[in-house]
N, C-alpha and C. Protein backbone atom coordinates (compact mmCIF):
# COMPACT_ATOMS: atom_id res chain seq x y z
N UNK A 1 0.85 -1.18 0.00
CA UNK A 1 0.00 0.00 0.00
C UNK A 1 0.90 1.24 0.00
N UNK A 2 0.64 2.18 -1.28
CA UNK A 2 1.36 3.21 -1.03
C UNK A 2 1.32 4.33 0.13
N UNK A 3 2.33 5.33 0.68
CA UNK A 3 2.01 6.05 1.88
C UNK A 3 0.84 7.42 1.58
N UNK A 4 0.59 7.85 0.20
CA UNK A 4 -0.73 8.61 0.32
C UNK A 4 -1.61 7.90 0.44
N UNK A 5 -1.83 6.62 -0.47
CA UNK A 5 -3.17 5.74 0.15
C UNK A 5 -3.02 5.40 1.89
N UNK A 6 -1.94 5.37 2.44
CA UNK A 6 -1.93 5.33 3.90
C UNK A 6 -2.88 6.59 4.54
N UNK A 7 -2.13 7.61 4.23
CA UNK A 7 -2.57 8.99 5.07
C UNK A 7 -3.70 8.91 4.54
N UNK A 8 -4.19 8.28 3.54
CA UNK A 8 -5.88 8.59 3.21
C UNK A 8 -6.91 7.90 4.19
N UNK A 9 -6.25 6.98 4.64
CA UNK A 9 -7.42 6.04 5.17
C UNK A 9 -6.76 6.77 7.22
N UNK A 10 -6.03 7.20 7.35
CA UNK A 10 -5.73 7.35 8.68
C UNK A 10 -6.44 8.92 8.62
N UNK A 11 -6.77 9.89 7.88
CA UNK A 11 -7.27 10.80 8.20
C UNK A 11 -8.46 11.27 8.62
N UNK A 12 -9.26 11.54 9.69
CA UNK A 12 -10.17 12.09 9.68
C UNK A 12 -10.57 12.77 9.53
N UNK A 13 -12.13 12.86 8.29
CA UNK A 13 -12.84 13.82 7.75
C UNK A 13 -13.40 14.67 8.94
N UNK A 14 -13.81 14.92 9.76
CA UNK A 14 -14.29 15.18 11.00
C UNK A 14 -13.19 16.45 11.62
N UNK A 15 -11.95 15.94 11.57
CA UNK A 15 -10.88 16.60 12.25
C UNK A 15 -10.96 17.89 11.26
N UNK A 16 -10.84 17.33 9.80
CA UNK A 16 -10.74 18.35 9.05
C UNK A 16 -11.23 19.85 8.76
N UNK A 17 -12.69 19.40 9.35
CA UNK A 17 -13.93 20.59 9.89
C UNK A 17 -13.40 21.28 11.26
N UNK A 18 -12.73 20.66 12.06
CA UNK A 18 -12.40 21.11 13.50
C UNK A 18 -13.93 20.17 14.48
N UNK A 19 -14.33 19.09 13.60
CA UNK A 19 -15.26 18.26 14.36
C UNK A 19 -14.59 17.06 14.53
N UNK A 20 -13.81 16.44 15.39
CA UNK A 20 -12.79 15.48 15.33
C UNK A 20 -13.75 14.37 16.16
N UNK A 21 -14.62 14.58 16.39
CA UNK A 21 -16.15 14.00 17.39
C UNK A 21 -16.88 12.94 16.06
N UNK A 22 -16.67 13.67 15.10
CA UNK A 22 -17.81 13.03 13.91
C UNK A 22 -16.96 12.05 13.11
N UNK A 23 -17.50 10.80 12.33
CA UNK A 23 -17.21 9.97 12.01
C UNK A 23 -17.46 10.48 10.66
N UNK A 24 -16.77 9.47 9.72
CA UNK A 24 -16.50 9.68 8.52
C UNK A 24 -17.83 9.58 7.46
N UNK A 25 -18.84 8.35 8.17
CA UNK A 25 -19.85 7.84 7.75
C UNK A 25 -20.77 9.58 7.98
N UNK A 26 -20.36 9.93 8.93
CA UNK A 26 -21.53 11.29 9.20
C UNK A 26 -21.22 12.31 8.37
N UNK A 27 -19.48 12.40 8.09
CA UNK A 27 -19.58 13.36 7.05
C UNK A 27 -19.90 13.43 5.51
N UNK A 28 -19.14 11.78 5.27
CA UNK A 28 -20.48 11.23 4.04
C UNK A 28 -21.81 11.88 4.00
N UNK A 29 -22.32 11.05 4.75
CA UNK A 29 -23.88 11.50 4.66
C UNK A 29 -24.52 12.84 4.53
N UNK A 30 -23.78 14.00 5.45
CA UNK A 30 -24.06 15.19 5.27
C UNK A 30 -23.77 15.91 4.15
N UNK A 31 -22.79 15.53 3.08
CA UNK A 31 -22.25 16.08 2.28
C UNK A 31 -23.30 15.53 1.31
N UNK A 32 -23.64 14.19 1.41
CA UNK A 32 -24.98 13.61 0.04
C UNK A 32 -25.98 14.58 0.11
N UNK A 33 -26.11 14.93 1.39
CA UNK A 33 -27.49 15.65 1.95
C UNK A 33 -27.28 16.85 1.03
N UNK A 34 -26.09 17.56 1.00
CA UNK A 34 -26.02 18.84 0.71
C UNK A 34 -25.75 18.64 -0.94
N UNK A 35 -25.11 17.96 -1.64
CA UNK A 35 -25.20 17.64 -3.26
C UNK A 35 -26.48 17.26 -3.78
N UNK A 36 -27.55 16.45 -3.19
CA UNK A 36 -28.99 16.23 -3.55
C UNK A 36 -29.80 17.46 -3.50
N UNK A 37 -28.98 18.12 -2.34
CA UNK A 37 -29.90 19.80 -2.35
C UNK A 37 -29.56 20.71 -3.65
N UNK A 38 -28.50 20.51 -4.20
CA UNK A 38 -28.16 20.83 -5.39
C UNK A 38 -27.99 20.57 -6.43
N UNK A 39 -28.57 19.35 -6.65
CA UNK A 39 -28.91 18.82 -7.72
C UNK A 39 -27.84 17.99 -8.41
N UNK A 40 -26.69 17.57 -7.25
CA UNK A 40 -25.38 17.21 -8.14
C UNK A 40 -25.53 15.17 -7.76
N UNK A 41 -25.21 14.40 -8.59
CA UNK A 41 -25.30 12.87 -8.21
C UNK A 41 -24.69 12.77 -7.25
N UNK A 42 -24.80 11.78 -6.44
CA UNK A 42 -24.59 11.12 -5.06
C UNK A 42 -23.20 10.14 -5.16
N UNK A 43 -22.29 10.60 -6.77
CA UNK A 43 -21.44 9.68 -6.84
C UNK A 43 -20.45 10.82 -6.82
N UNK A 44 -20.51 11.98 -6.52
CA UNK A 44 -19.08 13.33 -6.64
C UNK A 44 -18.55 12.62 -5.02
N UNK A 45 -19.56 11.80 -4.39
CA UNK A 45 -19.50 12.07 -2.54
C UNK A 45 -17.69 11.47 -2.64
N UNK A 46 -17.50 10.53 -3.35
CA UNK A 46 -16.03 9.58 -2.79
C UNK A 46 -15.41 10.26 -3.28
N UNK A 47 -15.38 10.89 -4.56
CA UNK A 47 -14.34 11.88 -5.17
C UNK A 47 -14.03 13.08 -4.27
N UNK A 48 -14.92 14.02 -4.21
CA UNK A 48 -15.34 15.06 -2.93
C UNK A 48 -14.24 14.45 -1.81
N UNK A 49 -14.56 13.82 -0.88
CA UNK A 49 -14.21 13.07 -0.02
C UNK A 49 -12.72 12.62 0.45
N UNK A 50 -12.36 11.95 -1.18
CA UNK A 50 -10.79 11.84 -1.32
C UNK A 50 -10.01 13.44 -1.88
N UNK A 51 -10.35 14.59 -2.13
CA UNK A 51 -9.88 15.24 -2.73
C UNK A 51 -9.85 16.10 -1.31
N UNK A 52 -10.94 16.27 -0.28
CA UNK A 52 -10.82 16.99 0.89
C UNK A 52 -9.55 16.70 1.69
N UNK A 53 -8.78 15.52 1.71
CA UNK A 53 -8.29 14.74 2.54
C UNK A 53 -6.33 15.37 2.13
N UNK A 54 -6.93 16.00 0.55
CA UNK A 54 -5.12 15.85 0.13
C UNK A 54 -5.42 17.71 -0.24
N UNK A 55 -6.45 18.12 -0.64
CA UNK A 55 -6.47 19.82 -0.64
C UNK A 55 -7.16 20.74 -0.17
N UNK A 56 -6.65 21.69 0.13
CA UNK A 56 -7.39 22.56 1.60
C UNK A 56 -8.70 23.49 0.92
N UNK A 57 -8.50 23.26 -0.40
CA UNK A 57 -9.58 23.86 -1.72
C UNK A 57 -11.10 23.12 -1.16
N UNK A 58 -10.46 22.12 -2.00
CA UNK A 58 -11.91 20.70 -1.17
C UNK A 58 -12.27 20.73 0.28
N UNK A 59 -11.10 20.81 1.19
CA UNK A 59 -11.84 20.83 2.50
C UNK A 59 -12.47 21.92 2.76
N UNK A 60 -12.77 23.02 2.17
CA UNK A 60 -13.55 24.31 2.82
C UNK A 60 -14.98 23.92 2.11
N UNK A 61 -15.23 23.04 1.33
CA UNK A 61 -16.38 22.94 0.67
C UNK A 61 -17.09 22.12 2.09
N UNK A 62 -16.29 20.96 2.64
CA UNK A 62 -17.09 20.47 4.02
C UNK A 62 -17.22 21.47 5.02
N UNK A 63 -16.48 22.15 5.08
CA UNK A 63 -16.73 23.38 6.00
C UNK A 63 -18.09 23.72 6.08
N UNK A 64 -18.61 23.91 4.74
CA UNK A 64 -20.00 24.45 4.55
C UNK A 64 -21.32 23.88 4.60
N UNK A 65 -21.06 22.27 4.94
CA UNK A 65 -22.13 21.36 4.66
C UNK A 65 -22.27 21.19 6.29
N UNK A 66 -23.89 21.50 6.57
CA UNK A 66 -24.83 21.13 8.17
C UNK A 66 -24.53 19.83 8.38
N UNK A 67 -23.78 19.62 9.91
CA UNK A 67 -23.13 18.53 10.10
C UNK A 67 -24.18 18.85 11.89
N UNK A 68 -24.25 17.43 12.55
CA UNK A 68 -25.04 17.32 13.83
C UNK A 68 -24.32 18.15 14.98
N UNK A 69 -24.91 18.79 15.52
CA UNK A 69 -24.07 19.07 16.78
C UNK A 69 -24.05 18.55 17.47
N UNK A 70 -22.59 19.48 18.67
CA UNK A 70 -21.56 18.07 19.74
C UNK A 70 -22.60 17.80 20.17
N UNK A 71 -22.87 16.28 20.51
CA UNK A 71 -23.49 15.64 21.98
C UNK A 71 -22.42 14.90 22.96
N UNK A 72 -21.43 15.30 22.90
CA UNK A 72 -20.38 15.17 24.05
C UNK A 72 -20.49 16.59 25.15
N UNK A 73 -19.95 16.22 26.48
CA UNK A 73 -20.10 17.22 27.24
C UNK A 73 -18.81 17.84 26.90
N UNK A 74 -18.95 19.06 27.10
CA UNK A 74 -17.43 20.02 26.85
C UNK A 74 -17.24 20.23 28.30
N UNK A 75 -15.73 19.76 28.20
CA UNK A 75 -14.93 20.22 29.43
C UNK A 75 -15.42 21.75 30.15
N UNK A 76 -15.54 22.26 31.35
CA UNK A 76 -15.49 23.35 31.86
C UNK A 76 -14.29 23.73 32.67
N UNK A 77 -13.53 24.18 32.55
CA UNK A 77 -12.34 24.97 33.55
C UNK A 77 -12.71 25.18 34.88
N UNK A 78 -12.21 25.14 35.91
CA UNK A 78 -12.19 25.40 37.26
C UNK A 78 -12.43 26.64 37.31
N UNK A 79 -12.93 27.79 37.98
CA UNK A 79 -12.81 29.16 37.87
C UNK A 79 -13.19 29.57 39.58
N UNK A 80 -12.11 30.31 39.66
CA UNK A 80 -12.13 30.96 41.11
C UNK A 80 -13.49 31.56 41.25
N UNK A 81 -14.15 31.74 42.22
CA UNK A 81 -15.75 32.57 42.27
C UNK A 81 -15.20 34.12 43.02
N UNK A 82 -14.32 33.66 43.76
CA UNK A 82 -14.63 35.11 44.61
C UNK A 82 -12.65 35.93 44.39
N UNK A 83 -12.60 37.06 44.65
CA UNK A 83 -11.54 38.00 44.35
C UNK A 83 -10.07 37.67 45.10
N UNK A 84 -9.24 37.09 44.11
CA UNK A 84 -8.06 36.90 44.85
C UNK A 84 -7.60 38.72 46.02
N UNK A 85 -7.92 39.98 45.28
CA UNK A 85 -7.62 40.97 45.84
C UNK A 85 -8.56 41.56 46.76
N UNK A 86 -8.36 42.10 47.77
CA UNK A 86 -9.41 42.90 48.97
C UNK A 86 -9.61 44.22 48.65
N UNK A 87 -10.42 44.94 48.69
CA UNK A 87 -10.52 46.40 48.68
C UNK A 87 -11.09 47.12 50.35
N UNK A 88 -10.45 47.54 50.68
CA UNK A 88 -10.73 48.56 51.76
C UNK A 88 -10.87 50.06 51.90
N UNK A 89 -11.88 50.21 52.19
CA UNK A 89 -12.11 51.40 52.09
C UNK A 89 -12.40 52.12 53.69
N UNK A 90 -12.03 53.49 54.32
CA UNK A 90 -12.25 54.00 55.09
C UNK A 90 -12.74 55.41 55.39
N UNK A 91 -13.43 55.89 55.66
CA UNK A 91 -14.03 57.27 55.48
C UNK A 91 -15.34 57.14 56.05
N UNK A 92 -15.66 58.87 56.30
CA UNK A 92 -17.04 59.34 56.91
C UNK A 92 -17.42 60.65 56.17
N UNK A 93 -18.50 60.27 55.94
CA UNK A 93 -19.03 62.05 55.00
C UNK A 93 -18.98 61.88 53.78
N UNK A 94 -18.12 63.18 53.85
CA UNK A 94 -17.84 63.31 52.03
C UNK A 94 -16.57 62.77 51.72
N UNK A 95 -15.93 62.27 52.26
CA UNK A 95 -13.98 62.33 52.02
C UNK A 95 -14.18 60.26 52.65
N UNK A 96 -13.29 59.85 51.55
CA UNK A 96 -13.24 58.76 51.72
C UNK A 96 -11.54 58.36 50.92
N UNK A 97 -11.31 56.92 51.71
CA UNK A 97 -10.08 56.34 51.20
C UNK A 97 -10.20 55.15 50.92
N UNK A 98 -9.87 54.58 49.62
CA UNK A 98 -9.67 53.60 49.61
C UNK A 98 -8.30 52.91 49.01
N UNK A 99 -7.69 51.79 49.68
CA UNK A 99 -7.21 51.44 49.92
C UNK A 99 -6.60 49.87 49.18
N UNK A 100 -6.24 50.09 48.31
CA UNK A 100 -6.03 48.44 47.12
C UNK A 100 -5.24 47.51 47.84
N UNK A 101 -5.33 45.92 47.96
CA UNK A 101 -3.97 45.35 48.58
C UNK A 101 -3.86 44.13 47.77
């Protein structure tokens, strides 16, 4: 097996979108979805497909085709709730100080 037919079959269509979640079968399918909407045969899909994989021309065309959204949970970051810094303030009336630390 030659090494572009290698990188062809190790690449994911999915990754290519920045959807590295979606399977290859899903981006198939979405892309038929979107050539039947335009009237083009359901046989451009493997050509399409292999041509996304080797030029960045072809991959912006998947860019554009309605693909499912994540149903994975997205990570959330830890986030402090309350102010690493204090503010103090001291005063009466009109005249006040405050005080940063």
């Amino acid at each position: 097996m030659s090494t572009v037919a290698n990188n062809d079959m190790q690449t994911n269509l999915g990754s290519l979108i920045g959807r590295p979640d979606l399977s290859d079968d899903v981006i198939a399918s979405a892309l038929c979805e979107r050539l039947r909407a335009e009237g083009r045969p359901d046989g451009d899909v493997e050509h399409i497909l292999h041509s996304a994989r080797h030029s960045e021309t072809a991959a912006s065309l998947l860019r554009t085709i309605a693909v499912p959204a994540p149903s994975a949970k997205l990570p959330m970051p830890t986030q402090q709730l309350a102010s690493a810094r204090r503010r103090f303030s001291f005063g009466g009336g009109f005249a006040k100080l405050s005080v940063g630390r």
